[in-house]
Protein backbone atom coordinates (compact mmCIF):
# COMPACT_ATOMS: atom_id res chain seq x y z
CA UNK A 1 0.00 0.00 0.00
CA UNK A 2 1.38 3.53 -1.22
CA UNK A 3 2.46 6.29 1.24
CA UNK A 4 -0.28 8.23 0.25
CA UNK A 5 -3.22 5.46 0.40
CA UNK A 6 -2.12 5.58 4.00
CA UNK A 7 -2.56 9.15 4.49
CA UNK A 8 -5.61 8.96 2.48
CA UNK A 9 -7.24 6.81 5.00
CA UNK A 10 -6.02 8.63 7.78
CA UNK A 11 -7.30 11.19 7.03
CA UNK A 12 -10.82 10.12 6.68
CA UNK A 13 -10.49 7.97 9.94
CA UNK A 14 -10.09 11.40 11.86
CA UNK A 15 -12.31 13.78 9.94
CA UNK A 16 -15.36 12.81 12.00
CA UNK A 17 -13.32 13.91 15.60
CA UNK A 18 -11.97 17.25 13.74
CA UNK A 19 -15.47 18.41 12.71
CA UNK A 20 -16.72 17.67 16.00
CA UNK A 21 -14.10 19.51 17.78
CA UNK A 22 -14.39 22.40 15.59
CA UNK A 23 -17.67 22.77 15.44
CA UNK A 24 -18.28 22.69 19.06
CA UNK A 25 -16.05 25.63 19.56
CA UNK A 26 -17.37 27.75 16.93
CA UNK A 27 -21.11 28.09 18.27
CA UNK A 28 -22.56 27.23 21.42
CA UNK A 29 -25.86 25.28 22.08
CA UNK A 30 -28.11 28.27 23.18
CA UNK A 31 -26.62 31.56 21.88
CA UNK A 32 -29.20 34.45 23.76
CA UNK A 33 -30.81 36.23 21.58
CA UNK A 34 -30.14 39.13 19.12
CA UNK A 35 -33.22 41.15 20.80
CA UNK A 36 -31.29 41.19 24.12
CA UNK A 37 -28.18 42.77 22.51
CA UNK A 38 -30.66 45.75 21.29
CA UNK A 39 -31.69 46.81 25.18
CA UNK A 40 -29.37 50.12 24.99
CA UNK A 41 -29.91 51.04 21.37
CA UNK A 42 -33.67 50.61 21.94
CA UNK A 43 -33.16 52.86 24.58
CA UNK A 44 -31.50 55.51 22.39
CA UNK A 45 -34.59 55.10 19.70
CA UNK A 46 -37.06 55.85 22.95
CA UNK A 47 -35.27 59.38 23.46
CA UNK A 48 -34.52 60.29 20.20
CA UNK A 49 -38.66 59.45 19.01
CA UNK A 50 -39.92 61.03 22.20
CA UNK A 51 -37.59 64.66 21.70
CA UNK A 52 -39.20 64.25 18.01
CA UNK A 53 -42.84 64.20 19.19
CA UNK A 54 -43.43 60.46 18.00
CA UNK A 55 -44.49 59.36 21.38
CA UNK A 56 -46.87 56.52 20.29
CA UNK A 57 -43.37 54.56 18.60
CA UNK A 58 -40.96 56.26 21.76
CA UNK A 59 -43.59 54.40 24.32
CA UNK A 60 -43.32 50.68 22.06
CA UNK A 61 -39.92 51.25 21.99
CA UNK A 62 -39.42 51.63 25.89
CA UNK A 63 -41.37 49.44 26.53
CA UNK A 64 -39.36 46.76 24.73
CA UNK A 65 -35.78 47.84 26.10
CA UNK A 66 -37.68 47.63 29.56
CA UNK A 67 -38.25 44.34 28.75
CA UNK A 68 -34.81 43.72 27.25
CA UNK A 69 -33.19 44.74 30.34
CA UNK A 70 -35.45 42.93 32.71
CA UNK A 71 -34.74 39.67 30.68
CA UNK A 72 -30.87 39.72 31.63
CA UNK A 73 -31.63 40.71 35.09
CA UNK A 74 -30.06 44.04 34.92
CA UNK A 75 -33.22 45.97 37.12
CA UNK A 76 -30.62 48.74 37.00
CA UNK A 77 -30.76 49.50 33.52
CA UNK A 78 -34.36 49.29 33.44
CA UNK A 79 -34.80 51.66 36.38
CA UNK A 80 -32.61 54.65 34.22
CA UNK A 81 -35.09 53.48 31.53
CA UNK A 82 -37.50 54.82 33.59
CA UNK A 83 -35.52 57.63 35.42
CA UNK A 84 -34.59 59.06 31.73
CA UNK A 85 -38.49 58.96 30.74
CA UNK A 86 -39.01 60.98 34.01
CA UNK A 87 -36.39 63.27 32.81
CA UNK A 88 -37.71 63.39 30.00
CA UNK A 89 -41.49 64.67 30.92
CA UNK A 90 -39.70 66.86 33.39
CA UNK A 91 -37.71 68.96 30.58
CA UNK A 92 -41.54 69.38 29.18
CA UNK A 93 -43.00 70.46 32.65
CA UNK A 94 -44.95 67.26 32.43
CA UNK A 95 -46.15 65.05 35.45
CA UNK A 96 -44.57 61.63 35.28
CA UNK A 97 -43.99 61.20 38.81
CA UNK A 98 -44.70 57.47 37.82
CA UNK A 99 -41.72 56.98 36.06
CA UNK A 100 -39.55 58.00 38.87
CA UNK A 101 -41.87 55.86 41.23
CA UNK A 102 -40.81 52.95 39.21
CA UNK A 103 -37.40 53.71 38.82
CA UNK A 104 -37.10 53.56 42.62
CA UNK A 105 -39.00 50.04 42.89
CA UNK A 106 -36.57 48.65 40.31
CA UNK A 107 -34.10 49.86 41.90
CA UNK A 108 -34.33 48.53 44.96
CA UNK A 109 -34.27 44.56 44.11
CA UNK A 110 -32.06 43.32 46.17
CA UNK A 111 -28.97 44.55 43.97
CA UNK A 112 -27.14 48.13 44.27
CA UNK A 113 -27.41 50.72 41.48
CA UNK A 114 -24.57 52.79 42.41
CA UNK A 115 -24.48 55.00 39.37
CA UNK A 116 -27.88 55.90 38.93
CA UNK A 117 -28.27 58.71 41.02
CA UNK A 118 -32.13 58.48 41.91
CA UNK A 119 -33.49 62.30 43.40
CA UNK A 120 -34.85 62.28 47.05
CA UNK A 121 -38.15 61.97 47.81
CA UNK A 122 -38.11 65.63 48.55
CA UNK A 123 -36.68 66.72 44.84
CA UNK A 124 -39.49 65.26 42.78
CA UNK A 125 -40.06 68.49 41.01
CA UNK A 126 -36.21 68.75 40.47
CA UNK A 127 -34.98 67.65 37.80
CA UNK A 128 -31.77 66.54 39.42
CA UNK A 129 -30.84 67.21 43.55
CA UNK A 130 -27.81 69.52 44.39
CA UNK A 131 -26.34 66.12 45.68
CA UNK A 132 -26.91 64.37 42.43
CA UNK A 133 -25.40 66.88 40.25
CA UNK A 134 -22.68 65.75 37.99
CA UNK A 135 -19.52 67.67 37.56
CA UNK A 136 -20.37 69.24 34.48
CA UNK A 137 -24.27 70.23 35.87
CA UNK A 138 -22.32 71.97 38.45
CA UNK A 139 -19.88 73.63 35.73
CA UNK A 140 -23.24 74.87 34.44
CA UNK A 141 -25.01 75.70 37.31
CA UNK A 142 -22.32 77.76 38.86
CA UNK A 143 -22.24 79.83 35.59
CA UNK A 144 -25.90 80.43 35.51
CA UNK A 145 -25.39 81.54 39.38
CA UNK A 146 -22.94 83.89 38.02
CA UNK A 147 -24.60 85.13 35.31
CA UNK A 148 -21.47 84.43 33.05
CA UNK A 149 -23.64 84.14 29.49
CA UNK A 150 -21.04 84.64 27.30
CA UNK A 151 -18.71 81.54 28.50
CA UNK A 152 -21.81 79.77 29.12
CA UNK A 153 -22.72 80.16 24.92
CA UNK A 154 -18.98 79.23 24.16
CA UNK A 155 -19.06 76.00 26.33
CA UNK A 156 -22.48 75.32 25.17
CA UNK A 157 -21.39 75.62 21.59
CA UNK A 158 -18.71 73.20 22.66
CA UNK A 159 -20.95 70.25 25.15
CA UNK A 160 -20.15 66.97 23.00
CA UNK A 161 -23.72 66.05 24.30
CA UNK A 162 -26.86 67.52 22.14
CA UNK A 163 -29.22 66.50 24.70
CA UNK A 164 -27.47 68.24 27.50
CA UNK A 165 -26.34 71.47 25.36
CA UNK A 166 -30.03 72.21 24.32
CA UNK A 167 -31.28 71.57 28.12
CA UNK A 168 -28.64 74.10 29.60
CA UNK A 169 -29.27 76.08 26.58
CA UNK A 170 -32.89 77.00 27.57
CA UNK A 171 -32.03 77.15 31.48
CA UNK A 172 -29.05 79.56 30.59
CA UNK A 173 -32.28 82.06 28.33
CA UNK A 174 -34.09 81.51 31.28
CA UNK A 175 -31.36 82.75 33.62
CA UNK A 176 -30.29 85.61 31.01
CA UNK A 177 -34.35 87.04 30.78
CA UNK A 178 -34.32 86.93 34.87
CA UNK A 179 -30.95 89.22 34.74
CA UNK A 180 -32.85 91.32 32.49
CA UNK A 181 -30.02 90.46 29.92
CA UNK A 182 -31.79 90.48 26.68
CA UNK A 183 -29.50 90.36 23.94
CA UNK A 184 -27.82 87.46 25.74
CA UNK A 185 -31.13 85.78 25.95
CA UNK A 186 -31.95 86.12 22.36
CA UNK A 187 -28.05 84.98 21.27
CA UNK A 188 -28.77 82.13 23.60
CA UNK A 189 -31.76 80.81 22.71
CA UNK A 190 -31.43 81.11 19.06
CA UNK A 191 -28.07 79.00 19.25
CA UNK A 192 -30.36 76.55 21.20
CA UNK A 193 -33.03 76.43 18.77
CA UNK A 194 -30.37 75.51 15.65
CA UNK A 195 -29.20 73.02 17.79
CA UNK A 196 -32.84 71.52 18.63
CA UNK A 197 -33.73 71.77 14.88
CA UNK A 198 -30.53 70.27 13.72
CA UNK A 199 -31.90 67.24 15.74
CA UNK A 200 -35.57 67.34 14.60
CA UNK A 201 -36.45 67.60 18.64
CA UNK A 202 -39.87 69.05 17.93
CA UNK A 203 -40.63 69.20 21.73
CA UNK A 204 -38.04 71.39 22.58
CA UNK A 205 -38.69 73.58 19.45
CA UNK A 206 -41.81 74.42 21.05
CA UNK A 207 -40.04 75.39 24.00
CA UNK A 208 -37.79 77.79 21.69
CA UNK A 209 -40.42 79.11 20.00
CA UNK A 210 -41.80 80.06 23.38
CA UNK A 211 -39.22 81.92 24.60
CA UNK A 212 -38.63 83.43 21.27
CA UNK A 213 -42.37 84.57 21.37
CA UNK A 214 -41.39 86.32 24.68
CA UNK A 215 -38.21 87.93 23.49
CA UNK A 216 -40.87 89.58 20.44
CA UNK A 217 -42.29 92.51 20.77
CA UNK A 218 -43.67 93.03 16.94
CA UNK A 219 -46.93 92.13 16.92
CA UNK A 220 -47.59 91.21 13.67
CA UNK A 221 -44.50 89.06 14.51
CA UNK A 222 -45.86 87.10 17.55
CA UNK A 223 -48.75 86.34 15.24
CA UNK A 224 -46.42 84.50 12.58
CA UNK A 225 -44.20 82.88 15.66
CA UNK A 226 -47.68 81.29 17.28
CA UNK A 227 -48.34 80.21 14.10
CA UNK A 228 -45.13 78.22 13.89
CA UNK A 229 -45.96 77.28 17.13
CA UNK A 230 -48.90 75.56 16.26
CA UNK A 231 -47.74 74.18 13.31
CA UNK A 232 -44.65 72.44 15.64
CA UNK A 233 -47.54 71.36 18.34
CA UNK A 234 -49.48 69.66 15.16
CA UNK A 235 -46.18 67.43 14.95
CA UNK A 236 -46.91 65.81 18.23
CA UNK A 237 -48.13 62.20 17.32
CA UNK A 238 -49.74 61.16 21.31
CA UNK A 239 -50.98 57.42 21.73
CA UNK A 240 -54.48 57.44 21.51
CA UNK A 241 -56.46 56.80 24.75
């Protein structure tokens, strides 16, 4: 028998054990699913749809990263799911006390969430507690207190974050129209509104609009800016009760 009749057979004698070696190391019996892998980019989706008025889709699409999270046991997670949505309706001066309700229940499940920084009891109509400020709210805030509005606009112009930027954007008009600072208010808020439209973040364009309105004192003017106004509020696509 040739050399290579030898090898030949070999060969086939040990293909069976390679193929089952190899393929037992390339997959595994019960990969998890793809839908659990989506938890934080359904999350994303939820904000991004609810800023843009879509709340009917925003709600589905909590509701499944809720689920997402709750599936891998990370009740963390789904408590900032919840925390964010408070957020969220807080930004619009809307009551969702429930979402911060929930966020607390979650949270306390028998695991520590650390980093989520749940307000008090007593801060429910804050949007964040002195003691839960980040460093860069306090950055902010401490500006604001000092009625810096120029360095505020450049490190607005320069906040990596869109969501933050256009928040602080509208607190720093607010703060400006208090300090009877005008021009800053109107520099500040129209930088904010860009930003917001850049985004498509219908909700907060409203708010723009609003303080816009206020900054107008043309009245044929205001009557073109409520128009807009209504036009942006006719974007709003609620569930239907």
């Amino acid at each position: 028998m040739s050399i290579r009749i030898i090898f030949l057979a070999l060969l086939v004698a040990l293909f069976p054990t390679l193929w089952a070696c190899g393929s037992s190391s390339s997959r595994t019996a019960y990969p998890p699913p793809d839908t659990l892998r989506m938890a934080e980019a359904q999350r994303h989706e939820f904000i991004q749809l609810f800023l843009q008025g879509r709340w009917c889709e925003a709600q589905g699409l909590f509701e499944r990263s809720l689920e997402s999270y709750q599936l891998q046991d990370d009740f963390c997670s789904a408590a900032r799911n919840h925390l964010i949505a408070w957020k969220l309706h807080q930004y619009l001066n809307l009551d969702a006390d429930h979402h911060l309700e929930a966020a607390r229940n979650l949270a306390e499940t028998g695991l520590a969430c650390p980093e989520l920084d749940l307000p008090g009891t007593d801060a429910v109509h804050e949007v964040q507690a002195e003691d839960h400020l980040t460093p860069t709210d306090r950055a902010y805030r401490e500006m604001l207190e000092q009625g810096a509005f120029t360095a505020l606009a450049a490190k607005l112009g320069a906040e990596p974050d869109p969501l933050f930027a256009s928040v602080y954007g509208r607190k720093a008009t607010k703060a400006a129209l208090e300090a009877d600072q005008l021009e800053q208010a109107r520099m500040l808020i129209h930088r904010t509104r860009e930003l917001d439209a850049g985004q498509g973040w219908v909700v907060f364009l409203i708010e723009d609009w609003n303080f816009i309105l206020s900054l107008t004192p043309d009245p044929a003017e205001v009557l073109h800016i409520q128009n807009r106004v209504d036009l942006l509020r006719g974007l709003i696509q609620p569930c239907s009760p």
